[in-house]
N, C-alpha and C. Protein backbone atom coordinates (compact mmCIF):
# COMPACT_ATOMS: atom_id res chain seq x y z
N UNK A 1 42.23 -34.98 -186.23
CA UNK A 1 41.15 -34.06 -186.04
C UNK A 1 41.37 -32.78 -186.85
N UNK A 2 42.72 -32.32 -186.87
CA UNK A 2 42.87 -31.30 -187.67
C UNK A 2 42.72 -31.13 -189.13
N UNK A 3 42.75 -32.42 -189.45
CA UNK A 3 43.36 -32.53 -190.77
C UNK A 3 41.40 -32.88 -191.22
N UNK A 4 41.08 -33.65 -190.94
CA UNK A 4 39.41 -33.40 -190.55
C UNK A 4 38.90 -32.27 -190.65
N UNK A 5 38.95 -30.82 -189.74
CA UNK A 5 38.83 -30.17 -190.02
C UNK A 5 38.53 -29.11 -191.60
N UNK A 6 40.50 -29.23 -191.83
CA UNK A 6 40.88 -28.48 -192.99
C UNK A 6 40.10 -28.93 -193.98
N UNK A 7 39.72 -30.14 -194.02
CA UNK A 7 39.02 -31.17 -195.38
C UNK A 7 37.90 -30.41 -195.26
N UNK A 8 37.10 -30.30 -194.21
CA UNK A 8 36.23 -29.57 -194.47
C UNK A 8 35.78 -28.28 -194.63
N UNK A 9 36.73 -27.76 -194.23
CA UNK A 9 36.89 -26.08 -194.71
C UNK A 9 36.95 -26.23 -196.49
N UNK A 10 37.90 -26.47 -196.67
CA UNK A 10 38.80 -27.06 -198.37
C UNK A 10 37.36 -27.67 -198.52
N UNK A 11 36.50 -28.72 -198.31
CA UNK A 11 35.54 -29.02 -199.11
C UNK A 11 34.28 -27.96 -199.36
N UNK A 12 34.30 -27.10 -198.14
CA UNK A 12 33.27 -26.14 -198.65
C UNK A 12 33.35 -24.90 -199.53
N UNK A 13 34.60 -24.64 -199.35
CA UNK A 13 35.50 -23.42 -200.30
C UNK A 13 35.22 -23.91 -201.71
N UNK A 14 35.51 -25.25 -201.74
CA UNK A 14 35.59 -25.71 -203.24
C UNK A 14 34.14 -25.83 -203.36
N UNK A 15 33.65 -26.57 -202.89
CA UNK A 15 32.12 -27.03 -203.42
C UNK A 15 31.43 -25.48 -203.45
N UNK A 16 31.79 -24.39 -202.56
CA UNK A 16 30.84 -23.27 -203.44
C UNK A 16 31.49 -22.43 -204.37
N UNK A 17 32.61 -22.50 -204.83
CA UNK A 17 33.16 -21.96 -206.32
C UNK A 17 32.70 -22.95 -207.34
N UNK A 18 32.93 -24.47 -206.94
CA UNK A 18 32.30 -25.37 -208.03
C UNK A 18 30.68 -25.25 -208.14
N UNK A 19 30.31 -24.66 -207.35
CA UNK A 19 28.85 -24.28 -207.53
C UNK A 19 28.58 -23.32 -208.23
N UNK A 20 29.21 -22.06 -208.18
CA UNK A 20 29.54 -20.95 -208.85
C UNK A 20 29.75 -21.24 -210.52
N UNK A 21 30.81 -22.00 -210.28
CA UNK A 21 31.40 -22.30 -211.80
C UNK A 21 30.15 -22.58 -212.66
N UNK A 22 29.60 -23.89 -211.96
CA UNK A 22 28.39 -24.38 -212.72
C UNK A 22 27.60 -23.82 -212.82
N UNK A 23 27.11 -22.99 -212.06
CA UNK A 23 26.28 -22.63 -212.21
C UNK A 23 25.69 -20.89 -213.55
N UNK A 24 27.36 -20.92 -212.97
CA UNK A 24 27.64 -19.87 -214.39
C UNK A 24 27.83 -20.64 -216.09
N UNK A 25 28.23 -21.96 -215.98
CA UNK A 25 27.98 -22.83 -216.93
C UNK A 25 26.47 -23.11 -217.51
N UNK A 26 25.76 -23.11 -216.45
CA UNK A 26 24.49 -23.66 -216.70
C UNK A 26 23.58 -22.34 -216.69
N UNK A 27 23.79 -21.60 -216.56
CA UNK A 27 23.21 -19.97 -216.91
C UNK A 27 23.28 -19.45 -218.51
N UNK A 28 24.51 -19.91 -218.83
CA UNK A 28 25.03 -19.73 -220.34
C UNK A 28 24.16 -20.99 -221.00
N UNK A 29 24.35 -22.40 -220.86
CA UNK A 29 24.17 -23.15 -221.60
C UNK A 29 22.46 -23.28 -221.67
N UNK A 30 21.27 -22.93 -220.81
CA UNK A 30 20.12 -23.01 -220.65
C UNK A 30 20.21 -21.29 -221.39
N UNK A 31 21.17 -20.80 -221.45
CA UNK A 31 20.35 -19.14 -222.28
C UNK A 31 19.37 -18.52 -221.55
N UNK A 32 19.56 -18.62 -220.11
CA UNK A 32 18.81 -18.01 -218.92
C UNK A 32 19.44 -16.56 -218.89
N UNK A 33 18.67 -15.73 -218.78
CA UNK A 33 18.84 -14.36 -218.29
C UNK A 33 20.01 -14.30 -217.13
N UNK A 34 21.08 -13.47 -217.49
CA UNK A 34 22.31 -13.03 -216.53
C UNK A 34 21.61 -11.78 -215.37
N UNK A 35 20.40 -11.03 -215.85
CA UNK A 35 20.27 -9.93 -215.64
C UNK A 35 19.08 -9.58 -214.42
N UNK A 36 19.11 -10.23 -213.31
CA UNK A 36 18.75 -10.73 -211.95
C UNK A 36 19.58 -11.04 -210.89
N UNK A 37 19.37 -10.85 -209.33
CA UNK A 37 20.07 -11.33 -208.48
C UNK A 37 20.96 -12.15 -208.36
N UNK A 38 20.34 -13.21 -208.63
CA UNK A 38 21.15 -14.23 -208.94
C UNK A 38 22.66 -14.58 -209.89
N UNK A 39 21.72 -13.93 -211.40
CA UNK A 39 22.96 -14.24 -212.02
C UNK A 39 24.06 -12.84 -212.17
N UNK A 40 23.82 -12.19 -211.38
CA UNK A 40 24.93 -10.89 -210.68
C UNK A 40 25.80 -11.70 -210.00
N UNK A 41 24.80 -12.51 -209.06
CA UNK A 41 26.00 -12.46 -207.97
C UNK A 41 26.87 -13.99 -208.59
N UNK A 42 26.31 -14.32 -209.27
CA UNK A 42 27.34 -15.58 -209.83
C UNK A 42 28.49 -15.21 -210.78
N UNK A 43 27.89 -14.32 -211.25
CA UNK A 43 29.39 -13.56 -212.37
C UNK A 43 30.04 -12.64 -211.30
N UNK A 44 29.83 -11.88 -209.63
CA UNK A 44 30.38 -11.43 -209.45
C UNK A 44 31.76 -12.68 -208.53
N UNK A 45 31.07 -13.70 -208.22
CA UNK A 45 31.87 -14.39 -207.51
C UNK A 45 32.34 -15.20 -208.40
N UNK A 46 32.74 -15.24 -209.81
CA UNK A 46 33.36 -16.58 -210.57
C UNK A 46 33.95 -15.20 -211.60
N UNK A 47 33.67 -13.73 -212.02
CA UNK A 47 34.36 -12.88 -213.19
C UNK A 47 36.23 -13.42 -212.87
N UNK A 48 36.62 -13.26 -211.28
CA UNK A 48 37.88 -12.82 -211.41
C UNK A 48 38.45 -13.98 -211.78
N UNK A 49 38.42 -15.26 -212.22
CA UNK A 49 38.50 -15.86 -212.61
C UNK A 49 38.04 -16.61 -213.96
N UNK A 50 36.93 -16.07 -214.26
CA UNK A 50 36.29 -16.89 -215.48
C UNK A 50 36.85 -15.70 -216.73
N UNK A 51 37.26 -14.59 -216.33
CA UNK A 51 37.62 -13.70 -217.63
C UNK A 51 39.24 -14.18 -217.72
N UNK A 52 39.88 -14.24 -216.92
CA UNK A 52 41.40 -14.76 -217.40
C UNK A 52 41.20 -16.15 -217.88
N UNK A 53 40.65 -16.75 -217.65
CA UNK A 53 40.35 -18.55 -218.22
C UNK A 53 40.35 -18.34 -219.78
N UNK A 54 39.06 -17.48 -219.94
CA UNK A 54 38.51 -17.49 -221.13
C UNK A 54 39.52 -16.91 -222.53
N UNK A 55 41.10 -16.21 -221.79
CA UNK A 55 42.01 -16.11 -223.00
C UNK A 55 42.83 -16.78 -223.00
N UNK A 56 42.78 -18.28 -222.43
CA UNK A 56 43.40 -19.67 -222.63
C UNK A 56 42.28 -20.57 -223.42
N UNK A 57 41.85 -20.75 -222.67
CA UNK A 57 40.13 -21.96 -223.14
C UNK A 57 39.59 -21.37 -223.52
N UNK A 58 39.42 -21.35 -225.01
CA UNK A 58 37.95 -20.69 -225.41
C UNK A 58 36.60 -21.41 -225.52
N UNK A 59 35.63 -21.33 -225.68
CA UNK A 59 34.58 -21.73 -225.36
C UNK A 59 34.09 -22.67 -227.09
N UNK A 60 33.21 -23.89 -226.78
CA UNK A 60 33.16 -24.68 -227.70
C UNK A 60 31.74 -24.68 -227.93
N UNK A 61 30.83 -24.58 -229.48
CA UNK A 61 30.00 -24.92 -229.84
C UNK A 61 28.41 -24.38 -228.62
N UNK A 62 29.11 -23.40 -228.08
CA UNK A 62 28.23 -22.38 -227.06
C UNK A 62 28.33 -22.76 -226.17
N UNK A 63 29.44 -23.79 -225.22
CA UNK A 63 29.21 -23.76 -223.86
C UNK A 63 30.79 -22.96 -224.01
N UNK A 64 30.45 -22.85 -222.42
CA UNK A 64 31.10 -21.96 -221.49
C UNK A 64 32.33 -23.13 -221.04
N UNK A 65 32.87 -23.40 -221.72
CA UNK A 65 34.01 -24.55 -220.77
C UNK A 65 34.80 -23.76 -219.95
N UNK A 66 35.39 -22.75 -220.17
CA UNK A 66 36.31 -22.28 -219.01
C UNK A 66 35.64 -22.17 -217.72
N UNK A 67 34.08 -21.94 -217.48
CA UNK A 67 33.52 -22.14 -216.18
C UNK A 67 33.29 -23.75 -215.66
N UNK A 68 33.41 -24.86 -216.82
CA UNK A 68 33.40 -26.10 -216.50
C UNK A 68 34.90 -26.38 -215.87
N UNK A 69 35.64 -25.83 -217.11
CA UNK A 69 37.06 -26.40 -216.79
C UNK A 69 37.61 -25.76 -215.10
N UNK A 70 37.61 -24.49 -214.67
CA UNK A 70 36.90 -24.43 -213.72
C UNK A 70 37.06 -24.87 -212.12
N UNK A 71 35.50 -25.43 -212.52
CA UNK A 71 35.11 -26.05 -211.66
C UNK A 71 35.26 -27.40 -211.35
N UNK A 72 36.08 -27.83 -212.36
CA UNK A 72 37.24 -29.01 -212.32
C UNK A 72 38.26 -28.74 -211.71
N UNK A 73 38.92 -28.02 -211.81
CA UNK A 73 40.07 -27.33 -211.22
C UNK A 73 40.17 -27.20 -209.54
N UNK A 74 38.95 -26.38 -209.54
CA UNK A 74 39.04 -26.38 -208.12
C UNK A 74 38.72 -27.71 -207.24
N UNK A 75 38.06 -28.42 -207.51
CA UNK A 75 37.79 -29.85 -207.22
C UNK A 75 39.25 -30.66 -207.01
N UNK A 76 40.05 -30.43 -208.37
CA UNK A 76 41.53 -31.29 -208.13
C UNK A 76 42.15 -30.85 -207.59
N UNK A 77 42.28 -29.24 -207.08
CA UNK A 77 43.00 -28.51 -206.36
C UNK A 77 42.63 -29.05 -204.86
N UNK A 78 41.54 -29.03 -204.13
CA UNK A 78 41.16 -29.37 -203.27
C UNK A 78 41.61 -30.98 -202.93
N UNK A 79 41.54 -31.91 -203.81
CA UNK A 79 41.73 -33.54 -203.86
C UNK A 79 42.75 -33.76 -203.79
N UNK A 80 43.65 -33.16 -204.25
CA UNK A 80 45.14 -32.95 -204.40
C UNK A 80 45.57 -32.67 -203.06
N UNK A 81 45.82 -31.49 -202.79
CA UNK A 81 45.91 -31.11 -201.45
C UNK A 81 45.47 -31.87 -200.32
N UNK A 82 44.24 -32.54 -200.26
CA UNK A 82 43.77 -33.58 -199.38
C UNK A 82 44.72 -34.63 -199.23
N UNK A 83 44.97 -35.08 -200.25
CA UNK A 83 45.26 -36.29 -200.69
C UNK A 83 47.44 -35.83 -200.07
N UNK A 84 47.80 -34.97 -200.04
CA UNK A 84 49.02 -34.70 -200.19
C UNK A 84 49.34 -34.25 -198.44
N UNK A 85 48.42 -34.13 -197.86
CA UNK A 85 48.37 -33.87 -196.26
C UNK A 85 48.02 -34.92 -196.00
N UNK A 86 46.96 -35.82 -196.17
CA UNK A 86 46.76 -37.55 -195.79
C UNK A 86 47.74 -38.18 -196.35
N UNK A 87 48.42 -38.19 -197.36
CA UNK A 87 49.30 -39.31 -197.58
C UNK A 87 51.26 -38.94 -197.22
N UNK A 88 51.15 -37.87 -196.92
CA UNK A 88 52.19 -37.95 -196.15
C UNK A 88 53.41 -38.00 -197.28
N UNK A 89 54.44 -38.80 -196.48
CA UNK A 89 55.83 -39.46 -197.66
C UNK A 89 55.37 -40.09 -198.57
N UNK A 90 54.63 -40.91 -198.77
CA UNK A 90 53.76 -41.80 -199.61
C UNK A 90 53.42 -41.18 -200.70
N UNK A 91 52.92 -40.22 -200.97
CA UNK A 91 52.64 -39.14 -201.98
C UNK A 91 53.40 -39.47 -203.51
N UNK A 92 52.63 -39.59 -204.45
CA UNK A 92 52.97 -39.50 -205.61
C UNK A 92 52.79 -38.93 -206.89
N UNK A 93 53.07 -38.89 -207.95
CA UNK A 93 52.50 -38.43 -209.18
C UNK A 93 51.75 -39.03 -210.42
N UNK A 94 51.89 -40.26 -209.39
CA UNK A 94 50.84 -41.63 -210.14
C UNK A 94 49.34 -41.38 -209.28
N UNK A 95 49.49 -40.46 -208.60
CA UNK A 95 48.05 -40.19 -208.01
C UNK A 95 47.09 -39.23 -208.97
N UNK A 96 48.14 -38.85 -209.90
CA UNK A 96 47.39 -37.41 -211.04
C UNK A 96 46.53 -38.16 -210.89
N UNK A 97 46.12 -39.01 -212.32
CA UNK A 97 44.86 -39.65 -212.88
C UNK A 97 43.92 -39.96 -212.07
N UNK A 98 44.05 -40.61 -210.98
CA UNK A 98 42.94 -40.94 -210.40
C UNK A 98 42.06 -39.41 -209.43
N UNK A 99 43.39 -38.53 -209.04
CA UNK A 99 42.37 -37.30 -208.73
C UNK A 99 42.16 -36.63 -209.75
N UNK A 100 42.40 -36.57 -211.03
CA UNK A 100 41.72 -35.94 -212.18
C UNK A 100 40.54 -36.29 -212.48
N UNK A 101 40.31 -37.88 -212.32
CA UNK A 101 39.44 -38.44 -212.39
C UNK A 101 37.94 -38.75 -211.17
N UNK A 102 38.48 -38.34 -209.80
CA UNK A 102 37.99 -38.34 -208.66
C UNK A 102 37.23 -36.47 -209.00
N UNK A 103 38.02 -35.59 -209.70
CA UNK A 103 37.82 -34.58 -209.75
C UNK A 103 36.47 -34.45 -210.78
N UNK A 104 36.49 -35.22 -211.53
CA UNK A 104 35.59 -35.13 -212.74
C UNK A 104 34.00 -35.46 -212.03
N UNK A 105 34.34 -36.96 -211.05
CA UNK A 105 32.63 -37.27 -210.44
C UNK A 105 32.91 -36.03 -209.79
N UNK A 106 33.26 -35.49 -208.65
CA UNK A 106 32.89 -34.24 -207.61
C UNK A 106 32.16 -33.34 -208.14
N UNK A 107 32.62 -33.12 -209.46
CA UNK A 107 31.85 -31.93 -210.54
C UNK A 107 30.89 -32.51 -210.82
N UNK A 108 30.42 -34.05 -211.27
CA UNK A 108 29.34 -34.14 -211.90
C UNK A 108 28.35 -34.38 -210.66
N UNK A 109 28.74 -34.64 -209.34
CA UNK A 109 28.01 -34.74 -208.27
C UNK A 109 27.56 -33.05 -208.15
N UNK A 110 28.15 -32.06 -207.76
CA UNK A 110 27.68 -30.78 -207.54
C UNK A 110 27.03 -30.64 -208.83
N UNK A 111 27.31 -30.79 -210.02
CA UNK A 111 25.91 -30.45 -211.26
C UNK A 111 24.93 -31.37 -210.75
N UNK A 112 24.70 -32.40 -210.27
CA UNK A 112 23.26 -33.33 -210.15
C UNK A 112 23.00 -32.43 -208.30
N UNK A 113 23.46 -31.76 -208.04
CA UNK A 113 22.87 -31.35 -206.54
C UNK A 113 22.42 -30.01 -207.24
N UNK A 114 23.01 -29.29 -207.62
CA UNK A 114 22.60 -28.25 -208.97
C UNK A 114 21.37 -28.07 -209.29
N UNK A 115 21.61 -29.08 -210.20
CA UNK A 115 20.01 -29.43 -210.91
C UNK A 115 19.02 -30.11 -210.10
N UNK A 116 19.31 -30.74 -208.55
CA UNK A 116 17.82 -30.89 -208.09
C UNK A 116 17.71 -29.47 -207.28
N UNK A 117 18.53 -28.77 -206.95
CA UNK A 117 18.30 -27.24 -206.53
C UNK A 117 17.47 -26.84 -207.35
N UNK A 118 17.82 -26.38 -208.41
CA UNK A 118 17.03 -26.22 -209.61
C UNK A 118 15.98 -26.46 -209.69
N UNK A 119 15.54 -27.60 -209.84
CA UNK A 119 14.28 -28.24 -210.28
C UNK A 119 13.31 -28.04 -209.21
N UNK A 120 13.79 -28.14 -207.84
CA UNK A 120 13.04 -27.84 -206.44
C UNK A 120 12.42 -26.59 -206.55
N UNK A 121 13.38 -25.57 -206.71
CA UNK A 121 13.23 -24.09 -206.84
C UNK A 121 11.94 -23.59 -207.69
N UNK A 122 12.28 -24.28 -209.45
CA UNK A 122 11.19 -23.64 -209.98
C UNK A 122 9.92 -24.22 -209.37
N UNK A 123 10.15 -26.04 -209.22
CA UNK A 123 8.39 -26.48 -208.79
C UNK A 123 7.83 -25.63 -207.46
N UNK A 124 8.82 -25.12 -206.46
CA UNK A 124 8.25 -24.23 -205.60
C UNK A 124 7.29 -23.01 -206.07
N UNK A 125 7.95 -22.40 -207.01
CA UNK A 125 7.66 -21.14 -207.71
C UNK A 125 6.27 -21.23 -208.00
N UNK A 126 6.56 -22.60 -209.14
CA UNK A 126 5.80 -22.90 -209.72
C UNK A 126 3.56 -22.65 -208.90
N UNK A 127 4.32 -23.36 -208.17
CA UNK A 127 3.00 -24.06 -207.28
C UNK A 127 2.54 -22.32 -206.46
N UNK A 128 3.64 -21.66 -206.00
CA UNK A 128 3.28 -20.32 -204.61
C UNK A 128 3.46 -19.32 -205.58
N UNK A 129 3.98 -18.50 -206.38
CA UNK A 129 4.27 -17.52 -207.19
C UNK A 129 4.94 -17.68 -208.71
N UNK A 130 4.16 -17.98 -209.55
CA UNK A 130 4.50 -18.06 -210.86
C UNK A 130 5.23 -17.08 -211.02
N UNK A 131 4.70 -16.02 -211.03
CA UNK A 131 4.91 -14.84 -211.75
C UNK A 131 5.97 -13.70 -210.54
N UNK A 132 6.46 -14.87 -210.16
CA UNK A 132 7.78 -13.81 -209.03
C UNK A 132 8.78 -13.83 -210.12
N UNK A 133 9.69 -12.53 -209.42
CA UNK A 133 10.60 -12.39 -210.41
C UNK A 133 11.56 -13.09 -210.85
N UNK A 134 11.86 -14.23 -210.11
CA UNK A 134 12.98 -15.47 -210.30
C UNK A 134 12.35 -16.28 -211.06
N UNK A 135 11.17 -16.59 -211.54
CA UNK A 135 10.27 -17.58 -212.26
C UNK A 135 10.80 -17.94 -213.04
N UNK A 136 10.97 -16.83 -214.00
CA UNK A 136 11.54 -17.13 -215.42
C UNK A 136 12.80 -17.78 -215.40
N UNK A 137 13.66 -17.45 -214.91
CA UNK A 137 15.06 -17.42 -214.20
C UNK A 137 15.13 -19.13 -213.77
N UNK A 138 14.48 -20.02 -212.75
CA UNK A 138 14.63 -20.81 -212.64
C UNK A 138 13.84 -21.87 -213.54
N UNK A 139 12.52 -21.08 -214.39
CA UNK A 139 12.19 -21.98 -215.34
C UNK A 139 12.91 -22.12 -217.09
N UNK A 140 13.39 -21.06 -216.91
CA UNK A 140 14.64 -21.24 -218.07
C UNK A 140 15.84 -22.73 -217.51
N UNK A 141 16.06 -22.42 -216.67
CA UNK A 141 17.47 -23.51 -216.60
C UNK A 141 17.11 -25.12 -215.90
N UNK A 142 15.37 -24.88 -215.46
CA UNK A 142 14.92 -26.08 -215.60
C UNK A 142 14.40 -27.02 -216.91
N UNK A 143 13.58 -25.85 -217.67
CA UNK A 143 12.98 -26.54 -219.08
C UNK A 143 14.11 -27.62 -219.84
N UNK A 144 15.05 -27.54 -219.90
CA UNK A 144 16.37 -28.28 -220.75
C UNK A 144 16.30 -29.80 -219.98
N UNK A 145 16.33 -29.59 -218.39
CA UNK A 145 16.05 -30.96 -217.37
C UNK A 145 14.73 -31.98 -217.63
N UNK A 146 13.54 -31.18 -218.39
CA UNK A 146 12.30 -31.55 -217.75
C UNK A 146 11.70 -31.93 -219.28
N UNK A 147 12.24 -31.03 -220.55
CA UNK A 147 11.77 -31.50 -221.79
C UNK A 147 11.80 -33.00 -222.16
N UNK A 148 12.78 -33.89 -221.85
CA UNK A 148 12.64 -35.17 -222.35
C UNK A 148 11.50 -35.91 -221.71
N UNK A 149 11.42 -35.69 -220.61
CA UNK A 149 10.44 -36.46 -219.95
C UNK A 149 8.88 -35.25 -219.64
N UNK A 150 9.07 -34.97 -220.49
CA UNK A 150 7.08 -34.01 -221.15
C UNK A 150 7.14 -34.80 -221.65
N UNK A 151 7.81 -35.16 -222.77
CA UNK A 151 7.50 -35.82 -224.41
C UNK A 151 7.20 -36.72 -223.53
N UNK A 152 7.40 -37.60 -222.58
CA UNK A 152 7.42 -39.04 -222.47
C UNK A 152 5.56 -39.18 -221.51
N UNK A 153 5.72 -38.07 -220.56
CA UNK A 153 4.78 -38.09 -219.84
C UNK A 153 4.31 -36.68 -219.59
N UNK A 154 2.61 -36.66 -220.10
CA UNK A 154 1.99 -35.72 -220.31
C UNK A 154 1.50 -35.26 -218.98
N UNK A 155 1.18 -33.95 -218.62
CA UNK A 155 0.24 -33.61 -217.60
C UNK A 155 -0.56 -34.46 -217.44
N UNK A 156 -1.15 -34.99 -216.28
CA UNK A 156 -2.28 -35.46 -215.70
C UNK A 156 -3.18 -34.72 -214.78
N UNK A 157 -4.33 -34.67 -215.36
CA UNK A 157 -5.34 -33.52 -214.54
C UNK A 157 -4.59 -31.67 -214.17
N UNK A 158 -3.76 -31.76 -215.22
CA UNK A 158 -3.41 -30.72 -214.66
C UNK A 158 -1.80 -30.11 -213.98
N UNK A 159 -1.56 -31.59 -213.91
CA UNK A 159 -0.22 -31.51 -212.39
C UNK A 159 1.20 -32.07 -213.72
N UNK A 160 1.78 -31.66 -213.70
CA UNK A 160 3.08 -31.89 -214.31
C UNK A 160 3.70 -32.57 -213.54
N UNK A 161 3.70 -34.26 -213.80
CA UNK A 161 4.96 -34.76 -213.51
C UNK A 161 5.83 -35.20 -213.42
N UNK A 162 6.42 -34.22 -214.88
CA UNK A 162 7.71 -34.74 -215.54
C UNK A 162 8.98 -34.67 -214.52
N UNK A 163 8.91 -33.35 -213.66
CA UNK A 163 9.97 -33.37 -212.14
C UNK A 163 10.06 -34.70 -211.20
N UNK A 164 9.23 -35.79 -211.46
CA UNK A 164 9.70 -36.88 -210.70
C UNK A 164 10.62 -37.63 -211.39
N UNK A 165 10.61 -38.01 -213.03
CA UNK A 165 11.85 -38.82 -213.65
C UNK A 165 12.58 -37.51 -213.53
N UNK A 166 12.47 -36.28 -213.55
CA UNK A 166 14.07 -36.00 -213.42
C UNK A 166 14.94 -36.18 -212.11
N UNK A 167 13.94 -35.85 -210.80
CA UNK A 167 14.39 -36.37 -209.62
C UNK A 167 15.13 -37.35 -209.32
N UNK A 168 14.22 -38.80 -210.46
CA UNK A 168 14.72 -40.16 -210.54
C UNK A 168 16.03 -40.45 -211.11
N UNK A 169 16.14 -39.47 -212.21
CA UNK A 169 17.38 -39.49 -213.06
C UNK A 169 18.61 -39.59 -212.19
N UNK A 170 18.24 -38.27 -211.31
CA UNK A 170 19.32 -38.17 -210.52
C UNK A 170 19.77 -38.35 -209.71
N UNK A 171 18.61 -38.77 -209.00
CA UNK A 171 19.04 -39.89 -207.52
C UNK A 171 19.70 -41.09 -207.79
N UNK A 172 19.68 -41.62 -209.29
CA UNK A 172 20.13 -42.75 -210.04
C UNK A 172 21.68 -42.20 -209.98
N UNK A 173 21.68 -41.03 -210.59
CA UNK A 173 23.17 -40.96 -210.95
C UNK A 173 24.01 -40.37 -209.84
N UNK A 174 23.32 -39.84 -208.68
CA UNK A 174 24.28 -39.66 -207.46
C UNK A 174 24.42 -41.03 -207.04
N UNK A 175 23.95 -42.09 -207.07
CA UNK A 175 23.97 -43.46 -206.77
C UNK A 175 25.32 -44.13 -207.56
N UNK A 176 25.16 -43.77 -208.45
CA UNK A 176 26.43 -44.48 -209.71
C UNK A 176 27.55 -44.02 -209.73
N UNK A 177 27.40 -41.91 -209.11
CA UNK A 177 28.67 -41.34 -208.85
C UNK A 177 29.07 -42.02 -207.43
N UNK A 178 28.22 -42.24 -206.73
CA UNK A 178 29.29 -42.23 -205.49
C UNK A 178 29.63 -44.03 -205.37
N UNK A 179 29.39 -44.37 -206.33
CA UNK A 179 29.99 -45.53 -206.35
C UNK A 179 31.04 -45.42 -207.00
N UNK A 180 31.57 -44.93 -208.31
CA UNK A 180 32.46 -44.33 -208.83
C UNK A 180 33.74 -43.45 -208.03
N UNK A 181 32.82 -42.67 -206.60
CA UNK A 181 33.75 -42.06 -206.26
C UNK A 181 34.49 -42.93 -205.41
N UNK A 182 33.82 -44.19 -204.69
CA UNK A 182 34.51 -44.83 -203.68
C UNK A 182 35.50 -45.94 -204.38
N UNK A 183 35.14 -45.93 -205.32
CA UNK A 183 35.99 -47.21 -206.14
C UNK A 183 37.48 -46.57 -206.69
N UNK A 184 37.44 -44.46 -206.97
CA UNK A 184 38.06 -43.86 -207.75
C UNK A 184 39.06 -43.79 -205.87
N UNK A 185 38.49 -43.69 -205.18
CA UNK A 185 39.26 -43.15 -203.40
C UNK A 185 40.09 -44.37 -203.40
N UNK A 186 39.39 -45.52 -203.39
CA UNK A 186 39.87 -46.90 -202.82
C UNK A 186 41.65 -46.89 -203.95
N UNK A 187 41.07 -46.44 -205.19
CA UNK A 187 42.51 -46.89 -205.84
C UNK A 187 43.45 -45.17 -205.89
N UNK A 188 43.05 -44.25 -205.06
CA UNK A 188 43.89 -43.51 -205.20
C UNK A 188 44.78 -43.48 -203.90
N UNK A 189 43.91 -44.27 -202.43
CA UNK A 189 44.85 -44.34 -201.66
C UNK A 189 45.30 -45.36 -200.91
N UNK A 190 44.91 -46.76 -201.33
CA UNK A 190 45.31 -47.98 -201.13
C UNK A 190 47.04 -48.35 -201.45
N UNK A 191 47.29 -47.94 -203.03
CA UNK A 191 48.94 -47.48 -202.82
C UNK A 191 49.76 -46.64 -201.74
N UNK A 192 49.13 -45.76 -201.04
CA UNK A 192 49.95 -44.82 -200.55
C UNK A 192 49.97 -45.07 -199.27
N UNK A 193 49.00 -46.30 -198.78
CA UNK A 193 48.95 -46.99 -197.45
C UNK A 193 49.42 -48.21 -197.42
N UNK A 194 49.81 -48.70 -198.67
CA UNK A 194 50.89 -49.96 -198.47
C UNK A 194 52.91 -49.71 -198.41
N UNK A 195 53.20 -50.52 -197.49
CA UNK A 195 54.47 -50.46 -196.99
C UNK A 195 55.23 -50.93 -198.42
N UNK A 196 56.67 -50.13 -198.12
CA UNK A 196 57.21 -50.40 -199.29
C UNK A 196 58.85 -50.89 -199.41
């Protein structure tokens, strides 16, 4: 029960810095305005960290990797630690890879919860207050989600609805991650529960 617990403390700690991270990733990489509520309070909760990153990792071809790399980090930090209180004596260093790798879906799961935040947010806007002050703000870091599928499918009467293939996209790929993640669990702790 305890250990239950801690997982879930440790999963929410992480999942909102990895939210942070990304979301400071995806602020930079959509070229959305920093200069709103929002993206204050995301540079104020990810600076003390994302400015020391950034004179190790420098940043590639305009993204922000030290807020990716990150939000990787904290993910394996968290998996790790899980994984090192559940497995007891058993514990190994043949477990790296697979929580590096367990670490990688967690991140790409919080970017696809991300981006249907996202996408929810602006179509709200969209529909009750265009012209509120977050508009721009959430229609900047949606347009990048929603451009492939304009080209594909035009307004009808009016109603844009390119937000359902992106919805689709991603209900697809939380589907594929968490199959990924149970297949990435099964082989990180099936060793550490066999007798030896």
């Amino acid at each position: 029960m305890l250990l239950q617990i801690l997982d879930l403390l440790l999963d929410a700690a992480a999942s909102f810095l990895g939210i942070a991270f990304l979301a400071r990733f995806a602020l930079q990489w959509a070229r959305a305005p920093f200069r709103n509520p929002i993206g204050q309070f995301v540079v104020a909760v990810t600076d003390w960290a994302v400015r020391p990153a950034r004179r190790v990792i420098p940043s590639a071809f305009g993204y922000d990797l030290p807020s990716l790399i990150l939000a990787w980090l904290v993910q394996g930090l968290r998996l790790g630690l899980v994984y090192g209180l559940t497995a007891g004596g058993h514990a190994s260093l043949t477990a790296f890879g697979p929580i590096a790798a367990l670490a990688v879906v967690e991140v790409a799961k919080l970017g696809c919860h991300l981006a249907f935040g996202v996408l929810l947010v602006s179509i709200i806007l969209s529909w009750v207050n265009p012209y509120a002050p977050m508009a721009p703000l959430f229609d900047a870091l949606a347009a990048p989600m929603l451009r492939p599928f304009r080209r594909i499918v035009p307004p009808l009467g009016g109603v844009d609805l390119s937000p359902l293939g992106a919805f689709l996209v991603i209900q697809v790929l939380l589907i594929v991650l968490g199959y990924a993640q149970a297949a990435l669990t099964r082989a990180l702790y099936m060793p550490a529960l066999m007798p030896f």
